[in-house]
Protein backbone atom coordinates (compact mmCIF):
# COMPACT_ATOMS: atom_id res chain seq x y z
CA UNK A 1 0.00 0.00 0.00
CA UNK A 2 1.49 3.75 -0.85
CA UNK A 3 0.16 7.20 0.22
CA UNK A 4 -0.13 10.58 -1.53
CA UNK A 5 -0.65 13.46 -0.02
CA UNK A 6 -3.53 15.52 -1.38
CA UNK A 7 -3.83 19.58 -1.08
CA UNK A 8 -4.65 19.99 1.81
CA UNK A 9 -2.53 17.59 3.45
CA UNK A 10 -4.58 14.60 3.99
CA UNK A 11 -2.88 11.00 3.49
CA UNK A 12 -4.79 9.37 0.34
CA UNK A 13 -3.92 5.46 0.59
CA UNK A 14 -3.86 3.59 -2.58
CA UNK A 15 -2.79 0.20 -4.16
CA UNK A 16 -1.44 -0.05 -7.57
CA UNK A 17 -1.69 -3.63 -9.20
CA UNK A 18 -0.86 -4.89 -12.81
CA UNK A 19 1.11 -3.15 -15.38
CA UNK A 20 0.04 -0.73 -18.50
CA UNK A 21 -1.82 2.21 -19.17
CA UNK A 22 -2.80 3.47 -15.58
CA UNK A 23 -6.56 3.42 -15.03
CA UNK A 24 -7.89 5.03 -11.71
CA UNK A 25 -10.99 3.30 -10.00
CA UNK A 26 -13.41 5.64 -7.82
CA UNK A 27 -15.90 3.97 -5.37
CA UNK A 28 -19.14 5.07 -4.81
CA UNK A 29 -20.90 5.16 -1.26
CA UNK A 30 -20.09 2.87 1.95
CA UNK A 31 -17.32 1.34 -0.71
CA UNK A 32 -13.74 1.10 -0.20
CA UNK A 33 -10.47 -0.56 -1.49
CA UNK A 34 -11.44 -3.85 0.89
CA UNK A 35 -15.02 -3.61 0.25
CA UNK A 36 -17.47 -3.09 -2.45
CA UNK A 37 -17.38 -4.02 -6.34
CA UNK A 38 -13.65 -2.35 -7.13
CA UNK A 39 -11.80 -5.53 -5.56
CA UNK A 40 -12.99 -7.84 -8.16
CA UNK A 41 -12.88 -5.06 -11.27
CA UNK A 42 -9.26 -4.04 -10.52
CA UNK A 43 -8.25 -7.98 -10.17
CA UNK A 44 -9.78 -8.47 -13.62
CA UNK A 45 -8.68 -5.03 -15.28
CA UNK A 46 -4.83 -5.71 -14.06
CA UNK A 47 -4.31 -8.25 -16.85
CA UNK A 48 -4.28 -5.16 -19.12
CA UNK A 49 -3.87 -2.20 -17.57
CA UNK A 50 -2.04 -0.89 -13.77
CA UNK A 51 -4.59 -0.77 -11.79
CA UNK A 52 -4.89 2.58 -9.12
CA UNK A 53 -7.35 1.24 -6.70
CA UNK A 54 -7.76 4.12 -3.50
CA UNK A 55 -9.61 4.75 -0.31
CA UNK A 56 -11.84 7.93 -0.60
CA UNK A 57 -11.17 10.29 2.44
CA UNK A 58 -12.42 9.22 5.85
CA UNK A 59 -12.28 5.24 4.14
CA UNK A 60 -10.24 2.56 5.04
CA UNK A 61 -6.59 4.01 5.68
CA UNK A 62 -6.92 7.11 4.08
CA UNK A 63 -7.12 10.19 6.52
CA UNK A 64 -9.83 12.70 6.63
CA UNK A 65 -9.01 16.08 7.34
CA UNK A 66 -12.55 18.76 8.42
CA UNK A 67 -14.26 20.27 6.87
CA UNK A 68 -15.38 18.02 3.92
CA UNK A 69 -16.13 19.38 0.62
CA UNK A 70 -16.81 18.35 -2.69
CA UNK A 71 -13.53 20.40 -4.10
CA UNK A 72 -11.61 18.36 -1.20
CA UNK A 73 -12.56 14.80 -3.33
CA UNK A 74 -11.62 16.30 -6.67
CA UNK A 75 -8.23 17.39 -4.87
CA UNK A 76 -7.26 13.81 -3.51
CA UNK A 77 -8.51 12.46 -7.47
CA UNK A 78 -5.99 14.67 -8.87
CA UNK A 79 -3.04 13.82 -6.41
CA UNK A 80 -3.47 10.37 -7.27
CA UNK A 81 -3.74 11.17 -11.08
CA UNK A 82 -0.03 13.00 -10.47
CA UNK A 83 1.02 10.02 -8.43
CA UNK A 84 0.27 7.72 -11.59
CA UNK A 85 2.63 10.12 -14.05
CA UNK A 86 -0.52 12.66 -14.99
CA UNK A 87 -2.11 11.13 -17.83
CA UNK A 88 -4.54 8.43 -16.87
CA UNK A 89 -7.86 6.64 -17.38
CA UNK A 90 -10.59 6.87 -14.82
CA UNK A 91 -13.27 4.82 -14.15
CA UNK A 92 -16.40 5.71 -11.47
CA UNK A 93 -19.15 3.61 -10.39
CA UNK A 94 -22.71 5.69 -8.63
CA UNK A 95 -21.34 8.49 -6.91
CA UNK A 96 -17.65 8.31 -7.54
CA UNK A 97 -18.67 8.58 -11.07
CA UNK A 98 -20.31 11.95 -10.71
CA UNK A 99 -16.92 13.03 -8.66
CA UNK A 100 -14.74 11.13 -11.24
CA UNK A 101 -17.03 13.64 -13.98
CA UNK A 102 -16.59 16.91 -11.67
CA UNK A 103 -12.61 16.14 -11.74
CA UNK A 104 -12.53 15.03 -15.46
CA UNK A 105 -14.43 18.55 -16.66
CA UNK A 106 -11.73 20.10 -14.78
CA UNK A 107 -8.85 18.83 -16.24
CA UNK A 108 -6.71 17.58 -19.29
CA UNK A 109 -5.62 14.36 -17.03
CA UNK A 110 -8.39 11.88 -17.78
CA UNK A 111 -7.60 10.77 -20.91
CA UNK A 112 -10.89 8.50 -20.90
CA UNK A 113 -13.74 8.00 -18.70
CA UNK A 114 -16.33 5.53 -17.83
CA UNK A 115 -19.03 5.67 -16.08
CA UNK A 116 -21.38 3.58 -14.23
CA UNK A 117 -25.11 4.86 -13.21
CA UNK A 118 -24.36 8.49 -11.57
CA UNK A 119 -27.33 8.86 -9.76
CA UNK A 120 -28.74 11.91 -10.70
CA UNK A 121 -32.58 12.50 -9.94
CA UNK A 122 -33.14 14.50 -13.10
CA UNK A 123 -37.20 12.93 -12.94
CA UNK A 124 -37.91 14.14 -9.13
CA UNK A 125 -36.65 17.74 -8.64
CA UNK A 126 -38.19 17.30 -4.89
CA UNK A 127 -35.33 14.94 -3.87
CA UNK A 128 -32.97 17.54 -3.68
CA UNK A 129 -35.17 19.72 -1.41
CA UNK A 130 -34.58 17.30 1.03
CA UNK A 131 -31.61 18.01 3.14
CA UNK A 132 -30.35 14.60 2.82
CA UNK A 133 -26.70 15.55 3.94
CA UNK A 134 -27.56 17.31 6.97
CA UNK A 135 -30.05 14.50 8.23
CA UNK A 136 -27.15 12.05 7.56
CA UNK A 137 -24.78 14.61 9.27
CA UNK A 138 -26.84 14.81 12.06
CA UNK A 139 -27.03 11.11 12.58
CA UNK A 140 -23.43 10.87 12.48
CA UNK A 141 -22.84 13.57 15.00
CA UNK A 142 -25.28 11.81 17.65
CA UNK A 143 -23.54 8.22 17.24
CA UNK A 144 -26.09 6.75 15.23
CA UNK A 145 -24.23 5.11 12.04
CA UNK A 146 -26.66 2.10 11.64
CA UNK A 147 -29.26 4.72 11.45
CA UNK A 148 -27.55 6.75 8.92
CA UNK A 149 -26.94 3.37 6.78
CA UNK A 150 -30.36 2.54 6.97
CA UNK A 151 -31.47 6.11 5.91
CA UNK A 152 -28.91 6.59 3.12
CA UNK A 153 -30.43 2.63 1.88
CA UNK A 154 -34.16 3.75 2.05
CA UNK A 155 -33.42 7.27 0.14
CA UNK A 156 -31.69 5.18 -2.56
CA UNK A 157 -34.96 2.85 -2.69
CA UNK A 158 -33.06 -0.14 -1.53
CA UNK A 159 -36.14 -2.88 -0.80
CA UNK A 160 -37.61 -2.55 2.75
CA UNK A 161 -36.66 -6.33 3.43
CA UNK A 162 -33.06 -5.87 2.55
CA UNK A 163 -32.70 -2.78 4.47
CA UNK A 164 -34.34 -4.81 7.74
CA UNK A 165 -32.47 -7.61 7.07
CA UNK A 166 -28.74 -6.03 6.36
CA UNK A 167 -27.88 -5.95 10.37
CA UNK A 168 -28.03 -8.96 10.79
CA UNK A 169 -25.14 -10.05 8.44
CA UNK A 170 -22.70 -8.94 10.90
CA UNK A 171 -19.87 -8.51 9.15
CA UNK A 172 -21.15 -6.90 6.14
CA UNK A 173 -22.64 -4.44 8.78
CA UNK A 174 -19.92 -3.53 10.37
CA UNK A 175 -17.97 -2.48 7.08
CA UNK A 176 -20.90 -0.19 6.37
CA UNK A 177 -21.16 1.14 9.73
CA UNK A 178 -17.23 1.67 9.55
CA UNK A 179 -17.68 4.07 6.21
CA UNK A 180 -21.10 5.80 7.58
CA UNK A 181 -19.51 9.19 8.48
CA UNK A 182 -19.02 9.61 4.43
CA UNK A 183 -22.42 9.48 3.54
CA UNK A 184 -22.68 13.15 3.76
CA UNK A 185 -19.33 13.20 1.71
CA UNK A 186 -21.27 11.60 -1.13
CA UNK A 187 -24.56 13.85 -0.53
CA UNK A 188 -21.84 16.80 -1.40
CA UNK A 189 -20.36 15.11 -4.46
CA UNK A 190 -24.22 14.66 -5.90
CA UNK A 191 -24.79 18.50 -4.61
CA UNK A 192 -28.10 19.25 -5.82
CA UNK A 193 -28.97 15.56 -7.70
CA UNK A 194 -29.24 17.90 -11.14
CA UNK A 195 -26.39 16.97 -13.67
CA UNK A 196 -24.53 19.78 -14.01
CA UNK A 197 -24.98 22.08 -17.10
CA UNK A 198 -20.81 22.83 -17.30
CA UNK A 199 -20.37 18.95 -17.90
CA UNK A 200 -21.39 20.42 -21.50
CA UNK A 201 -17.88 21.63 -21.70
CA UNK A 202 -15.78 18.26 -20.99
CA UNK A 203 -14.29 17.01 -24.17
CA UNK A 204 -12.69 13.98 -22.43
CA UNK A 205 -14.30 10.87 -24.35
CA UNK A 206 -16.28 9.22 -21.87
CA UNK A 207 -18.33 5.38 -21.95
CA UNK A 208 -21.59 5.98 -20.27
CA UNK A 209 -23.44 2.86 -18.96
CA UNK A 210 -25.74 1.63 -17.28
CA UNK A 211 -27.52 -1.70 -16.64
CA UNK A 212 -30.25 -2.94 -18.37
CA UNK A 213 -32.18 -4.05 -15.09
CA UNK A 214 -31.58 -1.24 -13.41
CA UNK A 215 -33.93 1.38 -11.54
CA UNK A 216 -35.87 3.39 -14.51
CA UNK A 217 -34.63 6.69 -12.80
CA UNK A 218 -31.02 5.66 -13.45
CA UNK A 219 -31.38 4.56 -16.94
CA UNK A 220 -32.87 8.69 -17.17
CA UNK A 221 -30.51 9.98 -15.82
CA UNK A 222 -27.96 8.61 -17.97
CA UNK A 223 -29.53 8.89 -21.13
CA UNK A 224 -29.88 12.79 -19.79
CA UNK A 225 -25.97 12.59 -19.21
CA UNK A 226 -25.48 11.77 -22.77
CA UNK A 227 -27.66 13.96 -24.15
CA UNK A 228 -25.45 16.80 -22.42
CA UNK A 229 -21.50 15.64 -22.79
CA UNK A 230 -19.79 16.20 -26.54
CA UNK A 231 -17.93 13.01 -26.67
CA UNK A 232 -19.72 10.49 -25.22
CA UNK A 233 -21.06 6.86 -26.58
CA UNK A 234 -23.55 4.76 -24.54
CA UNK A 235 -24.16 1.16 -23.83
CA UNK A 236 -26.58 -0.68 -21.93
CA UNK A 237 -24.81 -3.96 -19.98
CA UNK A 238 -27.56 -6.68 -20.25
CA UNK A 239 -29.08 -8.45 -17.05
CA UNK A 240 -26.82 -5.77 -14.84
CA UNK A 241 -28.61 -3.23 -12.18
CA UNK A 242 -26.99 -0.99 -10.21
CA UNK A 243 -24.57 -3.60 -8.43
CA UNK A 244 -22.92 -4.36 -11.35
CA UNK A 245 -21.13 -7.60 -11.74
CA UNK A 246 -17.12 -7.09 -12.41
CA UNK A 247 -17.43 -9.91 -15.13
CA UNK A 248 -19.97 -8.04 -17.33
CA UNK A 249 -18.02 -4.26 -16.72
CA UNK A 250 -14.68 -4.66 -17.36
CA UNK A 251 -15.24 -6.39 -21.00
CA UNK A 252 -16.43 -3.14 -22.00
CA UNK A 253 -14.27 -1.19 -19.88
CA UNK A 254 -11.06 -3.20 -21.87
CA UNK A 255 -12.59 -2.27 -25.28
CA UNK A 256 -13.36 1.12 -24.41
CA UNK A 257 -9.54 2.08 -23.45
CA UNK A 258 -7.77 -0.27 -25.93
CA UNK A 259 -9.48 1.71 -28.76
């Protein structure tokens, strides 16, 4: 494991695996380098490329240095793009591919991007007049990370059942429980759940996906993405929803950068 120091000082921990053209993988909630899909992407995507697999601030043995801010995420991206020579590919999944898009419109760095469901809400302009963040925040503050998984799973429309039944697999619970403090770091990243109109500007050729059984308000929001962004293709991964399985991503995610 290796560090890099982001901007304003706070140790980014990363792992870099495989050899080749350096691709950079960027987690979305509760996810880190030990848990979530990236594991099992960046094993199969090392056979082609090296691999930059990182904990987000506040995750696994990166530090996390107050306040937290959107700007602070795109900082500790762009360290770790220097740290892998400054000319990269980037791949985000959910949220970390709405912050992999906010650092990729502003700069030259990303040579390609993919991108897996960003969950905008472009088809319920309510959500975002919910203060999400400062609920979550508030939950945080008083102790209560269960409670703040279980909110951030049922304002996601994660199925009652699952939600109910996710404490009891103990050890999956205490890895989400470990990473609930960041919830309100991804609330930040999504700011106001609209895709932003200066994504218009970035010329960085960029994969959009999504799966093909996925929530319809993801598919939107996608299709709305590439509606907006100049260089962009879209394709649809078949039987995938918004856990995507590694086997069905990285096939496309090889094609896409060996063009």
């Amino acid at each position: 494991m290796s560090h890099v120091i982001s901007k304003d000082g706070t140790r980014i921990a990363y792992e870099r695996l495989g050899s080749g053209p350096p691709v950079i993988l960027v987690d979305g909630a509760l996810c880190s380098r030990a848990f979530g899909p990236m594991p099992k992407i960046a094993e199969l995507l090392k056979q082609h490329f090296t691999v930059y697999l990182y904990d987000r601030r506040g995750r696994g043995e990166s530090g996390d240095t107050p306040p937290h801010a959107k700007a602070r995420e795109v900082e500790d991206l762009e360290a770790l793009i220097g740290a892998a020579g400054g000319s990269v590919y980037a791949v985000g999944l959910s949220s970390g591919a709405a912050l992999a898009l906010e650092t990729a419109v502003g700069t030259s760095s990303i040579k390609k991007l993919a991108v897996y469901e960003p969950p905008y809400m472009v088809d319920d302009a309510r959500f975002a007049e919910i203060d999400h963040q400062g609920k979550l925040e508030a939950l945080v503050a008083a102790g209560q990370r269960g409670a703040a998984v279980k909110y951030f799973m049922r304002m996601v429309n994660v199925p009652a059942p699952v939600v109910f039944m996710m404490p009891l697999m103990r050890g999956i619970w205490r890895q989400l429980q470990a990473v609930a403090h960041t919830l309100p770091y991804d609330m930040a990243v999504m700011g106001n759940w609209q895709i932003p109109g200066r994504f218009a500007k970035l010329a960085t050729p960029t994969l959009a996906m999504y799966g093909s059984k996925t929530q319809t308000r993801l598919k939107r929001a996608l299709e709305d993405l590439v509606k907006l962004l100049p260089s962009v293709r879209q394709q649809v991964l078949p039987k995938q929803t918004h856990n995507v399985n590694a086997d069905v991503l990285v096939p496309a995610l090889v094609a896409f950068f060996k063009e």
